[in-house]
PDB file of N, CA and C in Angstrom:
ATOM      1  N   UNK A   1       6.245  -9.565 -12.485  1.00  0.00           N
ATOM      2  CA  UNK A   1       7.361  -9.403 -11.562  1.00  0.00           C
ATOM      3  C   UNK A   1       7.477 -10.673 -10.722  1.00  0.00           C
ATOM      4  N   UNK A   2       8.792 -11.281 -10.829  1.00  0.00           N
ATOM      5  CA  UNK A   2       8.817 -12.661  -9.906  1.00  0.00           C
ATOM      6  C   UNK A   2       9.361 -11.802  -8.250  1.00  0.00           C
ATOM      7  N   UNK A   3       8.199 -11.934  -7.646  1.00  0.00           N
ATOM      8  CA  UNK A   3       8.338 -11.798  -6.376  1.00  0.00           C
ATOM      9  C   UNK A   3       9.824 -12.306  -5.598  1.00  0.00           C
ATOM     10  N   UNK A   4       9.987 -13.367  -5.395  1.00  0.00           N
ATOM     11  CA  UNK A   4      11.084 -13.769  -5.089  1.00  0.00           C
ATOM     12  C   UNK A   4      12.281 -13.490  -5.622  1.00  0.00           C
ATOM     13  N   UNK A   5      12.903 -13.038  -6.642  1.00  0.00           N
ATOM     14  CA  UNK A   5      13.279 -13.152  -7.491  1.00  0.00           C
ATOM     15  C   UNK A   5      13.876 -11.487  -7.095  1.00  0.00           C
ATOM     16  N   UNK A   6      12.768 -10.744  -7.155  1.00  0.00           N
ATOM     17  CA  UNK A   6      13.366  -9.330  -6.833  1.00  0.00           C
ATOM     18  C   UNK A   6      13.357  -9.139  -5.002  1.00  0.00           C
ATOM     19  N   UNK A   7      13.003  -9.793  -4.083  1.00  0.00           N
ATOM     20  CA  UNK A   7      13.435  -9.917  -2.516  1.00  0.00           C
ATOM     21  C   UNK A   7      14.852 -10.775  -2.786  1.00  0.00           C
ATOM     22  N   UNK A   8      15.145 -10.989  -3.530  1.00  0.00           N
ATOM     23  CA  UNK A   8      16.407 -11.821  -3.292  1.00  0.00           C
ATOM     24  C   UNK A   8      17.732 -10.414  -3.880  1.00  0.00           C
ATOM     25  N   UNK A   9      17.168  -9.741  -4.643  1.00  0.00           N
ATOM     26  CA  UNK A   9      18.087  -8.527  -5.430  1.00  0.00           C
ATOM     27  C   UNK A   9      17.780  -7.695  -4.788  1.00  0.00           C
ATOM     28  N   UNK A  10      16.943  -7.398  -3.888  1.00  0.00           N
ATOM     29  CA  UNK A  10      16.921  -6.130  -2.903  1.00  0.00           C
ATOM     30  C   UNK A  10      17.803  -6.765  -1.296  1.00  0.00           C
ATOM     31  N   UNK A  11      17.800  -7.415  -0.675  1.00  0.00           N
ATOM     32  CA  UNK A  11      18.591  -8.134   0.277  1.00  0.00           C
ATOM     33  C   UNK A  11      19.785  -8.187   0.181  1.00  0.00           C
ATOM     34  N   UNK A  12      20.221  -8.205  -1.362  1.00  0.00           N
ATOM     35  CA  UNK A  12      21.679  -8.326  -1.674  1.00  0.00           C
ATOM     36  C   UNK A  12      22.211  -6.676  -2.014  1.00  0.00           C
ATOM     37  N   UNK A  13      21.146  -5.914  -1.910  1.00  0.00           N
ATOM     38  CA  UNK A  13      21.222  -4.454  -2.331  1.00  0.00           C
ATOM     39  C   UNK A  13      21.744  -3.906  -0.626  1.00  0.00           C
ATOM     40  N   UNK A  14      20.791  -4.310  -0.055  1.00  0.00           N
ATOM     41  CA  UNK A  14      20.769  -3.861   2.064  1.00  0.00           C
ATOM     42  C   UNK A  14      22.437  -4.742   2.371  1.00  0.00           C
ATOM     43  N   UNK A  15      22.508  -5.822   1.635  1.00  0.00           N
ATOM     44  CA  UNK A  15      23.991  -6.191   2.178  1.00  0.00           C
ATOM     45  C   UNK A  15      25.573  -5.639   1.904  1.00  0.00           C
ATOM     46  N   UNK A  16      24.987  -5.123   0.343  1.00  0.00           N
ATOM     47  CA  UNK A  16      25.862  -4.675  -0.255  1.00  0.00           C
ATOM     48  C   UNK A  16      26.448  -3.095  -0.444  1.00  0.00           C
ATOM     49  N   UNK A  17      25.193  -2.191   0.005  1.00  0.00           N
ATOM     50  CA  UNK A  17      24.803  -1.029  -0.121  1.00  0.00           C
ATOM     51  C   UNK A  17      24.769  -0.306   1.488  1.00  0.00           C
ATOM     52  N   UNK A  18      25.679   0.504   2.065  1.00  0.00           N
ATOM     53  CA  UNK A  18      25.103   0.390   3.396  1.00  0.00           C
ATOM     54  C   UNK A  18      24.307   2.223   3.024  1.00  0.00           C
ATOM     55  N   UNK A  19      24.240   2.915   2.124  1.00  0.00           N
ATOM     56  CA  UNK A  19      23.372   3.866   1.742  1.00  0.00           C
ATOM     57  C   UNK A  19      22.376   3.724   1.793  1.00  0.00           C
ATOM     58  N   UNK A  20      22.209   2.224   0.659  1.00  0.00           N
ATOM     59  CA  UNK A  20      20.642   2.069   0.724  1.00  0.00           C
ATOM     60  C   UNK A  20      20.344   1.284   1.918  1.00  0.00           C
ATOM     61  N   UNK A  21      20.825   0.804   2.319  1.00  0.00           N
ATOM     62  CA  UNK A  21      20.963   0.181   3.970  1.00  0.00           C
ATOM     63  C   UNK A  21      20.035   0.836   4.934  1.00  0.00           C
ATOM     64  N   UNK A  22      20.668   2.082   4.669  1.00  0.00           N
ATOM     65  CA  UNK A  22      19.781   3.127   5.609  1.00  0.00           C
ATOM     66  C   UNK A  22      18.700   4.056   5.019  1.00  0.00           C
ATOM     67  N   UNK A  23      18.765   4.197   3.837  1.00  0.00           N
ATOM     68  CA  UNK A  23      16.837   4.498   3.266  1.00  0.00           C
ATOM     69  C   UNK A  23      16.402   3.483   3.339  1.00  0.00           C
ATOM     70  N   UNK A  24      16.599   1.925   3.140  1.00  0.00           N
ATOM     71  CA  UNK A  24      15.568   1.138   3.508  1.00  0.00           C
ATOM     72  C   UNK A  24      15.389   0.957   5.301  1.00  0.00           C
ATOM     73  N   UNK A  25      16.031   1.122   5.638  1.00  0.00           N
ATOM     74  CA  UNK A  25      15.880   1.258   7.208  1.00  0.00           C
ATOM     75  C   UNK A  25      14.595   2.596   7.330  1.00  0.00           C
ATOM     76  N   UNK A  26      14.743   3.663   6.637  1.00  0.00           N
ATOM     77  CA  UNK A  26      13.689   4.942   6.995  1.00  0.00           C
ATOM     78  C   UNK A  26      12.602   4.679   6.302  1.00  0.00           C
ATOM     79  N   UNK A  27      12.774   4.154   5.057  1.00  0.00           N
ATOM     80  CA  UNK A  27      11.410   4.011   4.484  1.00  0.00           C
ATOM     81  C   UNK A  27      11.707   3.276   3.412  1.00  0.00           C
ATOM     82  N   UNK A  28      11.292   1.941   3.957  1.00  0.00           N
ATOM     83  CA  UNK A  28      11.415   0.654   2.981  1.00  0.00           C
ATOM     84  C   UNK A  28      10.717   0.868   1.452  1.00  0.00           C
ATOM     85  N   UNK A  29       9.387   1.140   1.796  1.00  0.00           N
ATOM     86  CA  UNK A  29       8.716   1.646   0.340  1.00  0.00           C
ATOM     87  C   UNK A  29       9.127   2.030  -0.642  1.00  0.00           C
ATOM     88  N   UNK A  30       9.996   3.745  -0.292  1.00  0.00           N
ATOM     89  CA  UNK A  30      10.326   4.444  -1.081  1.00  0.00           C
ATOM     90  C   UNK A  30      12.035   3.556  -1.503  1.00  0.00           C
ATOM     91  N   UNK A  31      12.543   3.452  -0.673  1.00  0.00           N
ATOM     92  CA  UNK A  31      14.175   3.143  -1.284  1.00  0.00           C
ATOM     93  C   UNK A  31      13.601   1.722  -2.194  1.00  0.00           C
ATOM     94  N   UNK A  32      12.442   0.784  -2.164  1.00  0.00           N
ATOM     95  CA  UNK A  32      12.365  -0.246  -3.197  1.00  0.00           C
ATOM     96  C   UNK A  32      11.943   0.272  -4.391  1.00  0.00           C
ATOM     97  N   UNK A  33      11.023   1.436  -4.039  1.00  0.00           N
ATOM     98  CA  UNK A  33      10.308   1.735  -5.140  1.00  0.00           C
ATOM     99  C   UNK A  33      11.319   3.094  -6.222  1.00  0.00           C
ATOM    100  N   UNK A  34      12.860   3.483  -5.755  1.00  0.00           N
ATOM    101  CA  UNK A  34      13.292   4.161  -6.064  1.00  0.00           C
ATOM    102  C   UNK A  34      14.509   3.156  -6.611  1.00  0.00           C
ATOM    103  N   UNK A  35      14.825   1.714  -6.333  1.00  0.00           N
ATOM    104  CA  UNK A  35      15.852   1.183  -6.929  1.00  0.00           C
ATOM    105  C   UNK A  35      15.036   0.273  -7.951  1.00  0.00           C
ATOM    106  N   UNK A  36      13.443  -0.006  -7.932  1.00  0.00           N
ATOM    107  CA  UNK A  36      12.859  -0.423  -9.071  1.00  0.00           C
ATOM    108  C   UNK A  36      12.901   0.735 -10.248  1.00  0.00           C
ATOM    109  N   UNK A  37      12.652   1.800 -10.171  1.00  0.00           N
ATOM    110  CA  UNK A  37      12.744   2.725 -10.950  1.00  0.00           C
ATOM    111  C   UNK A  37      11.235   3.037 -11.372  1.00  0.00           C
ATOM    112  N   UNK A  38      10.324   2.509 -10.509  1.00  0.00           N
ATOM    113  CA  UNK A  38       8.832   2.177 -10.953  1.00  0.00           C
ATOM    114  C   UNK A  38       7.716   2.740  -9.423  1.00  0.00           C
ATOM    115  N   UNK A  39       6.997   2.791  -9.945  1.00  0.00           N
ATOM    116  CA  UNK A  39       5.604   3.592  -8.903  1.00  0.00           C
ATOM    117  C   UNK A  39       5.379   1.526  -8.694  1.00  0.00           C
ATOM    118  N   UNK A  40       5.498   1.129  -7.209  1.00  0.00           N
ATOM    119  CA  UNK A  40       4.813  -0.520  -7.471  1.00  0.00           C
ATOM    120  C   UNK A  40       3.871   0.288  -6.279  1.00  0.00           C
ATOM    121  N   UNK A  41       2.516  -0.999  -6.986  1.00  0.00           N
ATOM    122  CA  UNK A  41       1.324  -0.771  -6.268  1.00  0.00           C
ATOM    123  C   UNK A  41       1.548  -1.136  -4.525  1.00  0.00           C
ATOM    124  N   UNK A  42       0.744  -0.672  -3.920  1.00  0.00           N
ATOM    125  CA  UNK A  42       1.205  -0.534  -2.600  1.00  0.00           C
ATOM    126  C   UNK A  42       0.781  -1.940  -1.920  1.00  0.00           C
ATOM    127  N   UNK A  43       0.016  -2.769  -2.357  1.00  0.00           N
ATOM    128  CA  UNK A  43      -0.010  -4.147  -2.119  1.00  0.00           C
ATOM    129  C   UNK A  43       1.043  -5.220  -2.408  1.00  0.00           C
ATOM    130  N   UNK A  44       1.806  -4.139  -3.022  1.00  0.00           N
ATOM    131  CA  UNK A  44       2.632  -5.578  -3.318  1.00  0.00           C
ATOM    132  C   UNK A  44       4.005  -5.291  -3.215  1.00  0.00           C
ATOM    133  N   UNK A  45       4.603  -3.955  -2.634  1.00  0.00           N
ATOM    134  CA  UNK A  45       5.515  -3.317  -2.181  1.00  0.00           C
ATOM    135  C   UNK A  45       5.293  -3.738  -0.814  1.00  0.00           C
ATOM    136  N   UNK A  46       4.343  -3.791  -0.334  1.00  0.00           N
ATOM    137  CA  UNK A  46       4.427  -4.501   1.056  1.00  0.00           C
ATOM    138  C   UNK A  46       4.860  -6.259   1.420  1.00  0.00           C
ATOM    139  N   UNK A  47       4.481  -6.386   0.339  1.00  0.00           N
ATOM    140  CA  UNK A  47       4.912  -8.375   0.587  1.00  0.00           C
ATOM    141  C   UNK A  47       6.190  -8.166   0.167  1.00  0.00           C
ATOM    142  N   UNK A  48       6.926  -6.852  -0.725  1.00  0.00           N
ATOM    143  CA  UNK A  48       7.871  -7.426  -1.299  1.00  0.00           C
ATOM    144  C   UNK A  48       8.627  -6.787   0.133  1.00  0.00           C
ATOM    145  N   UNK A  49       8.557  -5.590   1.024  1.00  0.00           N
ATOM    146  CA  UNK A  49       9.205  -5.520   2.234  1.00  0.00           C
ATOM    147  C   UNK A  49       9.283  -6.536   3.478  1.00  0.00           C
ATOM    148  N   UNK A  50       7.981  -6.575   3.870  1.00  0.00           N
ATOM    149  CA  UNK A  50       8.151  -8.146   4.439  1.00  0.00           C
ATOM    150  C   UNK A  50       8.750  -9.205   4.100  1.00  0.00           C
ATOM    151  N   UNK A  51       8.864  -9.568   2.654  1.00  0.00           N
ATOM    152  CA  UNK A  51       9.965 -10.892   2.645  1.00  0.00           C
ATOM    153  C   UNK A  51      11.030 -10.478   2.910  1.00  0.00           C
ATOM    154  N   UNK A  52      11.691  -9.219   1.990  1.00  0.00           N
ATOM    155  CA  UNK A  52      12.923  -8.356   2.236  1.00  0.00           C
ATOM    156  C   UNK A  52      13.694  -8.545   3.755  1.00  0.00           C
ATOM    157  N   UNK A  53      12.843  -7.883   4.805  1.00  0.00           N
ATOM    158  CA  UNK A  53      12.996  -8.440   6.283  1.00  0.00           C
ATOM    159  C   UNK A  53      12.796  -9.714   6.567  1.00  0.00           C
ATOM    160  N   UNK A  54      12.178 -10.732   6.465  1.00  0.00           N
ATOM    161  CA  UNK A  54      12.200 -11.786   6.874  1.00  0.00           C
ATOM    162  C   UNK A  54      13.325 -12.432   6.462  1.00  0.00           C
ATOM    163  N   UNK A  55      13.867 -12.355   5.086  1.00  0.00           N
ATOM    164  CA  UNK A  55      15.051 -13.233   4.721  1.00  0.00           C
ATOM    165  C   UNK A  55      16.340 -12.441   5.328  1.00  0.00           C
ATOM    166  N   UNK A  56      16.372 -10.882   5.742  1.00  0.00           N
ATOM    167  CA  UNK A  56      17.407 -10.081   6.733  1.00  0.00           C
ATOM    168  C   UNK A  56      18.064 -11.197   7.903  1.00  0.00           C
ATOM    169  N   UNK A  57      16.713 -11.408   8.482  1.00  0.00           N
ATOM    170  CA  UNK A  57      16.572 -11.620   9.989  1.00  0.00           C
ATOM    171  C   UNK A  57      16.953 -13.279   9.965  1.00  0.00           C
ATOM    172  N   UNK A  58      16.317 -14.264   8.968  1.00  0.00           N
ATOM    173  CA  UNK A  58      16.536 -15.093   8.764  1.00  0.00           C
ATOM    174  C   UNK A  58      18.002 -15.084   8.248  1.00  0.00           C
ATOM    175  N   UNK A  59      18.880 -14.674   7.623  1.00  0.00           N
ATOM    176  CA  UNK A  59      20.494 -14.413   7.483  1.00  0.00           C
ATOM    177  C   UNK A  59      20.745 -14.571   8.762  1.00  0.00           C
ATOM    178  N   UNK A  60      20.397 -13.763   9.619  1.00  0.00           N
ATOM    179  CA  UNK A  60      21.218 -13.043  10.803  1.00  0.00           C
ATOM    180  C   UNK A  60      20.809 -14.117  11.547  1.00  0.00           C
ATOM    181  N   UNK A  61      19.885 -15.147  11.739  1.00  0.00           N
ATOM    182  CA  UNK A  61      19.641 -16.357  12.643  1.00  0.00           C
ATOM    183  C   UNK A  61      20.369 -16.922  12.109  1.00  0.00           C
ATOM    184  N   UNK A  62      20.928 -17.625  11.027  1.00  0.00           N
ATOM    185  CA  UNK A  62      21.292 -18.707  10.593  1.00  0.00           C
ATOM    186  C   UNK A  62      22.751 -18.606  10.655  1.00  0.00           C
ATOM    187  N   UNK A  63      23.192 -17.205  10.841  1.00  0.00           N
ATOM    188  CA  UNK A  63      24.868 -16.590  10.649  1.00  0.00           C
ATOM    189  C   UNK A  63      24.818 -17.286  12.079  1.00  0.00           C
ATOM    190  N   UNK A  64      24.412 -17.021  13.167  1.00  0.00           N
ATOM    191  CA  UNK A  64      24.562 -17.228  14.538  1.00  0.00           C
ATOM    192  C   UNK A  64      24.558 -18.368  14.800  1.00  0.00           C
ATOM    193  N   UNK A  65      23.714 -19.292  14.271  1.00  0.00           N
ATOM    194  CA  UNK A  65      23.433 -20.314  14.456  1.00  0.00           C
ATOM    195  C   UNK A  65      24.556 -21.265  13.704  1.00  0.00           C
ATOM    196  N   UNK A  66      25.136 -20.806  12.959  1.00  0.00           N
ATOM    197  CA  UNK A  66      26.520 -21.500  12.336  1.00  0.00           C
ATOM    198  C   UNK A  66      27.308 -20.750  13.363  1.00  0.00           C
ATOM    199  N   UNK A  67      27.921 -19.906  13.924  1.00  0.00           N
ATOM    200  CA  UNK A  67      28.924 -19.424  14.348  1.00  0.00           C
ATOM    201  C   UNK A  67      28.585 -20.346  15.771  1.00  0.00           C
ATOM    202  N   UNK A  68      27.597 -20.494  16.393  1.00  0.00           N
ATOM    203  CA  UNK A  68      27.650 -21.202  17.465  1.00  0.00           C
ATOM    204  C   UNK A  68      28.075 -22.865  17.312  1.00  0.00           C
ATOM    205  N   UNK A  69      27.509 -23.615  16.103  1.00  0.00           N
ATOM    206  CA  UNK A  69      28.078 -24.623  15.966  1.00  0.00           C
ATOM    207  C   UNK A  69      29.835 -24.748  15.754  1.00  0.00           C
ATOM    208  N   UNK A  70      30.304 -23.302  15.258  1.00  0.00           N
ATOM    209  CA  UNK A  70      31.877 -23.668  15.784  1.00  0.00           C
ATOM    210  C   UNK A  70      32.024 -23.521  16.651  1.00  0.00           C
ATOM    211  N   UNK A  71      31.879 -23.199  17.766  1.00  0.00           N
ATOM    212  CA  UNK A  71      32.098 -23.448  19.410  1.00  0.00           C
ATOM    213  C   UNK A  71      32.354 -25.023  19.744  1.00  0.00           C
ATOM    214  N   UNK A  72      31.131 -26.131  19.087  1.00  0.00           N
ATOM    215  CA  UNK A  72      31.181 -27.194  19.503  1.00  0.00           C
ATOM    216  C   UNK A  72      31.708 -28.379  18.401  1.00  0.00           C
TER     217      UNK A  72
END
Protein backbone atom coordinates (compact mmCIF):
# COMPACT_ATOMS: atom_id res chain seq x y z
CA UNK A 1 0.00 0.00 0.00
CA UNK A 2 1.65 3.41 -1.06
CA UNK A 3 0.99 5.36 1.98
CA UNK A 4 0.86 8.60 0.38
CA UNK A 5 -0.76 7.71 -2.37
CA UNK A 6 -3.93 6.54 -0.47
CA UNK A 7 -3.81 9.99 2.19
CA UNK A 8 -3.97 11.81 -0.93
CA UNK A 9 -7.46 9.66 -2.12
CA UNK A 10 -8.88 9.83 1.26
CA UNK A 11 -8.48 13.91 1.60
CA UNK A 12 -10.00 14.17 -1.71
CA UNK A 13 -12.81 11.74 -0.35
CA UNK A 14 -13.33 14.45 3.15
CA UNK A 15 -13.36 17.24 0.31
CA UNK A 16 -15.51 15.76 -1.90
CA UNK A 17 -17.83 13.69 0.28
CA UNK A 18 -19.39 15.78 3.05
CA UNK A 19 -21.06 12.13 4.36
CA UNK A 20 -17.93 10.77 4.65
CA UNK A 21 -16.83 14.14 5.92
CA UNK A 22 -18.62 13.41 8.92
CA UNK A 23 -17.82 9.57 9.69
CA UNK A 24 -14.38 10.58 9.32
CA UNK A 25 -14.93 13.39 11.69
CA UNK A 26 -16.58 10.46 14.35
CA UNK A 27 -14.31 7.86 13.68
CA UNK A 28 -11.51 8.25 11.34
CA UNK A 29 -10.53 4.48 11.60
CA UNK A 30 -13.63 3.04 10.74
CA UNK A 31 -14.84 5.47 7.71
CA UNK A 32 -10.91 4.64 6.20
CA UNK A 33 -11.15 1.27 6.93
CA UNK A 34 -14.80 1.07 5.41
CA UNK A 35 -13.85 3.09 2.06
CA UNK A 36 -10.64 0.68 1.83
CA UNK A 37 -12.98 -2.15 1.86
CA UNK A 38 -10.23 -3.94 4.06
CA UNK A 39 -9.61 -4.75 8.01
CA UNK A 40 -5.93 -2.28 7.86
CA UNK A 41 -3.76 -3.11 10.73
CA UNK A 42 -4.14 -0.59 13.39
CA UNK A 43 -0.55 0.73 13.05
CA UNK A 44 -0.87 1.86 10.04
CA UNK A 45 -4.47 3.19 9.92
CA UNK A 46 -3.11 5.51 12.32
CA UNK A 47 -0.24 7.14 10.18
CA UNK A 48 -2.62 6.88 7.44
CA UNK A 49 -5.19 9.30 9.77
CA UNK A 50 -2.61 11.53 10.88
CA UNK A 51 -1.34 12.38 7.46
CA UNK A 52 -5.10 12.50 6.35
CA UNK A 53 -5.36 15.53 9.02
CA UNK A 54 -2.24 17.03 8.60
CA UNK A 55 -2.60 17.58 4.80
CA UNK A 56 -6.67 18.87 5.95
CA UNK A 57 -5.17 21.50 8.08
CA UNK A 58 -2.26 22.13 5.90
CA UNK A 59 -5.05 22.95 2.85
CA UNK A 60 -6.82 25.14 5.20
CA UNK A 61 -3.35 27.14 6.12
CA UNK A 62 -2.29 27.54 2.78
CA UNK A 63 -6.10 28.50 1.44
CA UNK A 64 -5.69 31.46 4.02
CA UNK A 65 -2.53 32.19 3.45
CA UNK A 66 -3.25 32.77 -0.37
CA UNK A 67 -6.48 34.56 0.33
CA UNK A 68 -4.51 36.97 2.53
CA UNK A 69 -1.91 37.62 -0.10
CA UNK A 70 -4.90 39.03 -2.20
CA UNK A 71 -5.47 41.70 0.22
CA UNK A 72 -1.92 42.95 -0.63
Amino acid sequence: MDLKEKIEEIVEKVKDDDNFKEEFKKNPEKAIENLAGIDIPDGMVDKVVDGVKAKIAGDKISGAVGSLKKLF
